[in-house]
Protein backbone atom coordinates (compact mmCIF):
# COMPACT_ATOMS: atom_id res chain seq x y z
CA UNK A 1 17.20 -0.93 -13.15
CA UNK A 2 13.86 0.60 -13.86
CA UNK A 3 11.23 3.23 -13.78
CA UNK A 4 7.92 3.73 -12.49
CA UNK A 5 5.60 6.64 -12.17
CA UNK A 6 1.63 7.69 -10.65
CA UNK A 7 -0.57 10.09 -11.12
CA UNK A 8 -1.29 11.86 -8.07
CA UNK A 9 -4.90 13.92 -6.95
CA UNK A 10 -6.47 15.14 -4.31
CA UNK A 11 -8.76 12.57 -3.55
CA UNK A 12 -11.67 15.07 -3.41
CA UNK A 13 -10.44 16.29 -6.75
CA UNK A 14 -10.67 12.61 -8.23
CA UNK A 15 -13.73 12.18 -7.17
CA UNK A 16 -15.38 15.18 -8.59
CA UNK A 17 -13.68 14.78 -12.04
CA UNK A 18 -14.68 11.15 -11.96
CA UNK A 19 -10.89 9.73 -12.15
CA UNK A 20 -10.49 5.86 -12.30
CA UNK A 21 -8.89 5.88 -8.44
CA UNK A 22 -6.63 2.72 -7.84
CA UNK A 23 -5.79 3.38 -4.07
CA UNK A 24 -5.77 6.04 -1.47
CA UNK A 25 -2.53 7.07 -0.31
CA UNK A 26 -3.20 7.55 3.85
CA UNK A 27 -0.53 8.48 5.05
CA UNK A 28 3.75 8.02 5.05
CA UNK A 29 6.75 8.17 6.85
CA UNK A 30 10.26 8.58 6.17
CA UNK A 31 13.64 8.15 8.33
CA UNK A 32 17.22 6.72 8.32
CA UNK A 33 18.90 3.92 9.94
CA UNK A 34 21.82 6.03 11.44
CA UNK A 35 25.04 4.36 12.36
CA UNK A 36 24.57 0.53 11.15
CA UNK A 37 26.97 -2.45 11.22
CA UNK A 38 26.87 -2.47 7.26
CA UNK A 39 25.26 -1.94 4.42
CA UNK A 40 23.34 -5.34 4.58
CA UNK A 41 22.59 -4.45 8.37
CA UNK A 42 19.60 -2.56 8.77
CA UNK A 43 18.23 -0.82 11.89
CA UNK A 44 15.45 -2.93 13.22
CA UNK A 45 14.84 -0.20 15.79
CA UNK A 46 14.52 2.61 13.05
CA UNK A 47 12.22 0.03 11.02
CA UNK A 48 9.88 -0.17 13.88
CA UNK A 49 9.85 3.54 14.09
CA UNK A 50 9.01 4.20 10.68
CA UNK A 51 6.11 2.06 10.63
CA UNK A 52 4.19 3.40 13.63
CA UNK A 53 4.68 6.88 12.94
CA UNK A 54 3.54 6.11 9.17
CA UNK A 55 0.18 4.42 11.16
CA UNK A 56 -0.05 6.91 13.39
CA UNK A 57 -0.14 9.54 10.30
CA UNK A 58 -2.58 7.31 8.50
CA UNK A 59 -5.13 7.43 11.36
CA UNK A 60 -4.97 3.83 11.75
CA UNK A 61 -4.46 0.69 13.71
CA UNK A 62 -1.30 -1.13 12.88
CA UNK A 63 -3.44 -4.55 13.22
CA UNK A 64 -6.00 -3.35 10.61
CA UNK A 65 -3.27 -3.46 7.69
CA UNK A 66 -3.93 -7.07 5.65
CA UNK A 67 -1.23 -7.00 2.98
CA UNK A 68 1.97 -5.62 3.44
CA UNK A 69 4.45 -5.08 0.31
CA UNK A 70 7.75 -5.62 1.66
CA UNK A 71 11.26 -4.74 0.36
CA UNK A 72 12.40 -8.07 0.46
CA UNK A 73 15.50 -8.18 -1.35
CA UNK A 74 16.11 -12.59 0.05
CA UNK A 75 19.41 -12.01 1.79
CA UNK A 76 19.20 -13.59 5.49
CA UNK A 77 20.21 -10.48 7.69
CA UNK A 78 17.63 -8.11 6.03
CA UNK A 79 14.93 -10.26 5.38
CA UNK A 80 14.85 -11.12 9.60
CA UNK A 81 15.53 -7.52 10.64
CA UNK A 82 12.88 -6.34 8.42
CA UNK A 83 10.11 -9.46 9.19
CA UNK A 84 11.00 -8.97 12.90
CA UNK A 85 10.09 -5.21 12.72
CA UNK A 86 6.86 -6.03 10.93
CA UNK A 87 5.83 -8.46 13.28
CA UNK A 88 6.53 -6.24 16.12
CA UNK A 89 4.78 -3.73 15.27
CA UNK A 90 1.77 -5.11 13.34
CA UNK A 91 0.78 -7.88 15.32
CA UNK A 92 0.03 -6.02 18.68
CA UNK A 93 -3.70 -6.73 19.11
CA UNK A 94 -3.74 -9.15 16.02
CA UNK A 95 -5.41 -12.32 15.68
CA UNK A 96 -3.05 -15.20 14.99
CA UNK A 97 -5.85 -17.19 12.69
CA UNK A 98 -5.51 -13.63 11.10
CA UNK A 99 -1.91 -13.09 10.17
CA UNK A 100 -0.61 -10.30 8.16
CA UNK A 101 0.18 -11.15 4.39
CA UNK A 102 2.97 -9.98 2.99
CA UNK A 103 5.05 -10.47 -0.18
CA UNK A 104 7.83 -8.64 -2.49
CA UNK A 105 7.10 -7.72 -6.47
CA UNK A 106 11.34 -7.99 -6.64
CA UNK A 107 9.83 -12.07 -6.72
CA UNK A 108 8.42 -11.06 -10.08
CA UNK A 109 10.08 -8.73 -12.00
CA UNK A 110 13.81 -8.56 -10.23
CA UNK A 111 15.38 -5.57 -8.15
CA UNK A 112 14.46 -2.12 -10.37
CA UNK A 113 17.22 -0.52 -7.81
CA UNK A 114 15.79 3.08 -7.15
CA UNK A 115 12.58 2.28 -8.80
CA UNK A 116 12.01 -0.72 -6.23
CA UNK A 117 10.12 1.16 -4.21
CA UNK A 118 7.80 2.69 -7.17
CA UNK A 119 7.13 -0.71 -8.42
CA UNK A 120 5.96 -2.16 -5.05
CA UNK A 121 3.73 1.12 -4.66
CA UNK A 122 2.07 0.42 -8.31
CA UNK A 123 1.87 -3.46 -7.46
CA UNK A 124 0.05 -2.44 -4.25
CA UNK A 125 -2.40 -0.02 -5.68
CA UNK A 126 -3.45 -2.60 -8.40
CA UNK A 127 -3.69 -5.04 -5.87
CA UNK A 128 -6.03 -3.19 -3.89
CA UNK A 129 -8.21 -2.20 -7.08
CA UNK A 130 -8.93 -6.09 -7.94
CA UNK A 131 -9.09 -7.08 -4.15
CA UNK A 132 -6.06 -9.74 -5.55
CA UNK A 133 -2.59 -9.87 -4.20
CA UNK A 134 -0.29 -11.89 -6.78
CA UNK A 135 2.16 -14.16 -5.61
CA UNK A 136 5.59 -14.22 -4.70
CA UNK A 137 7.79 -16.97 -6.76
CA UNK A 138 10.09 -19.42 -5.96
CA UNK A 139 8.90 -19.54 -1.97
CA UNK A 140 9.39 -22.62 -1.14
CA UNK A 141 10.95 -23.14 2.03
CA UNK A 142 10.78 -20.15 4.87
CA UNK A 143 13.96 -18.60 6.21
CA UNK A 144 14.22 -20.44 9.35
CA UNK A 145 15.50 -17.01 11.30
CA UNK A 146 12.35 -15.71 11.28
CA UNK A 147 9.46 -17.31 13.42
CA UNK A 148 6.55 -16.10 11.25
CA UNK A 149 3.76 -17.51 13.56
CA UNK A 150 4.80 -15.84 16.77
CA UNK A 151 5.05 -12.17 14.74
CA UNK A 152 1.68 -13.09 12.84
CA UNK A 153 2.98 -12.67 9.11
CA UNK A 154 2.37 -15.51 6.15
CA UNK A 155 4.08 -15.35 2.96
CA UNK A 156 1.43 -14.86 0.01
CA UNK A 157 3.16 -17.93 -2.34
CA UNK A 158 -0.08 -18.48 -4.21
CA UNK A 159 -2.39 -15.67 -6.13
CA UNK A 160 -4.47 -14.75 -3.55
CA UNK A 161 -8.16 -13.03 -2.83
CA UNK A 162 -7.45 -9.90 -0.71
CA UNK A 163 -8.84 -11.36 3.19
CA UNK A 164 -12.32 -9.91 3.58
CA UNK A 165 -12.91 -7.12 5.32
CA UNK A 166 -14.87 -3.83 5.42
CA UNK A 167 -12.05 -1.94 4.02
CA UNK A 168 -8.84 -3.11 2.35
CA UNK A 169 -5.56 -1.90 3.99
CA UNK A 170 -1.90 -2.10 2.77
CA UNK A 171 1.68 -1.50 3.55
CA UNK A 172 4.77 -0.42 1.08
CA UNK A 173 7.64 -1.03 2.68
CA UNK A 174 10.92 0.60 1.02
CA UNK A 175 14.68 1.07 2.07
CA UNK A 176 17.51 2.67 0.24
CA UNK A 177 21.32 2.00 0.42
CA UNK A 178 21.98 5.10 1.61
CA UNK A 179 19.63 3.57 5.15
CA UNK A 180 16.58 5.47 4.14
CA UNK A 181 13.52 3.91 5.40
CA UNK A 182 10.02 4.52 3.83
CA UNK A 183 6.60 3.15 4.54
CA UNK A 184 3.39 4.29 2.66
CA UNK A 185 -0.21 3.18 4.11
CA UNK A 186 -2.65 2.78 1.46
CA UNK A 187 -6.50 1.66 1.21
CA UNK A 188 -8.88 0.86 -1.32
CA UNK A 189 -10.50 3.62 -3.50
CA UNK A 190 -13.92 4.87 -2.72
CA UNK A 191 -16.65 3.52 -5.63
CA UNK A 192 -16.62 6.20 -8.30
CA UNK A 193 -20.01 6.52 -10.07
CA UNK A 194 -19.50 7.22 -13.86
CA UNK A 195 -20.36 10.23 -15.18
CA UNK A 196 -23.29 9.93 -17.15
CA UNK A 197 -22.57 10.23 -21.49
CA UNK A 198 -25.03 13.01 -23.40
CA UNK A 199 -23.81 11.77 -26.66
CA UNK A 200 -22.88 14.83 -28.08
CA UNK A 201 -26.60 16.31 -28.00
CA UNK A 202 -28.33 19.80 -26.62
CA UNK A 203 -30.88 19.23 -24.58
CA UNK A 204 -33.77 22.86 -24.85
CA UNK A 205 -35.19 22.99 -21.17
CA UNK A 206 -37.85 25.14 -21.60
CA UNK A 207 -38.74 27.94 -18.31
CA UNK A 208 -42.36 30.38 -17.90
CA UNK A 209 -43.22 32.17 -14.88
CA UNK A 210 -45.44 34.76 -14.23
CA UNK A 211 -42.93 37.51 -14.64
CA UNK A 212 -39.44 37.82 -15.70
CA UNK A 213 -38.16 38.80 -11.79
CA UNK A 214 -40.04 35.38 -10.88
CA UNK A 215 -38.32 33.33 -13.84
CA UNK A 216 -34.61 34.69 -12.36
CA UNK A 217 -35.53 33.54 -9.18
């Protein structure tokens, strides 16, 4: 298991105290799976719903997401239910010479349990703050249940430059065993211009006017 934790701000707030920003959170969603056939049985229908209302509260297109962090945890059933709902959702309006990248950190450091979903969030967030997505080990051959051209989704298997674009866009996908789904939309951070170092010194700015009412004024 594992841990993982972020510092939250308003992003107005950030801005103003001149915060190192990583990503902007746009907007989540939350539901449950309801009645499954298992626990290795996911709702494809609830994934689907999860997503678009997560979009939806974002303020953006489902097609303008490039990168999507998904849960991923390799086992056949989940992987499909979970690609197919991506696909379905995400490639409506989507270019096919465009598909959507996605990828799981579990690849890299293992299943962190109830921190799985913190860990994809942080991998995300640095992924959008050096325009990089790292890659997912030990793809090698593509589960042949899902057909990943027809739903527009590519596995990122090498380190990868994040697709150009004139504003980065990602997806954290994240499901618990209890059928909780989340999904987090999250875009690049704004340019922050450093505040400017006095070293320490007082600066005398001297004032005249003609009277003292005038100098107040």
């Amino acid at each position: 298991e594992g841990a993982g934790a972020v510092i939250l701000k308003p992003l107005s707030r950030a801005l103003s105290d001149g915060d190192q920003i990583y990503a902007v959170l746009r907007g989540s969603a939350t539901n449950h799976d309801g009645r499954t056939n298992g626990l290795t049985a996911p709702s494809r229908h609830a994934q689907e719903t999860v997503l678009a209302e997560a979009y939806r509260r974002a303020g953006l297109s489902p097609n303008s997401v490039q990168y999507v962090e998904a849960h991923g945890t390799g086992t056949a059933l989940g992987d499909t239910i979970e690609a197919n709902a991506l696909g379905s959702i995400l490639a409506k309006g989507r270019s096919h010479d465009a598909p959507c990248l996605i990828g799981s950190v579990k690849t890299n450091i293992g299943h962190l349990e109830a921190a799985a979903g913190m860990a994809g969030l942080i991998k995300t967030a640095l992924a959008l703050h050096h325009r990089e997505i790292p890659a997912s080990l030990n793809f090698h051959e593509p589960n042949p249940h899902i057909p990943f051209e027809r739903l527009a989704l590519k596995v990122v298997d090498a380190r990868t430059p994040w697709p150009l674009s004139r504003r980065a866009v990602a997806g954290v996908s994240s499901f618990g065993f209890g059928g909780t789904n989340a999904h987090v939309v999250m875009t690049e951070a704004p340019e922050v211009r450093a505040p400017q170092s006095h070293d320490g010194r007082t600066e005398l700015l001297p004032l005249s006017a003609r009277s003292s009412e005038a100098r107040s004024e």
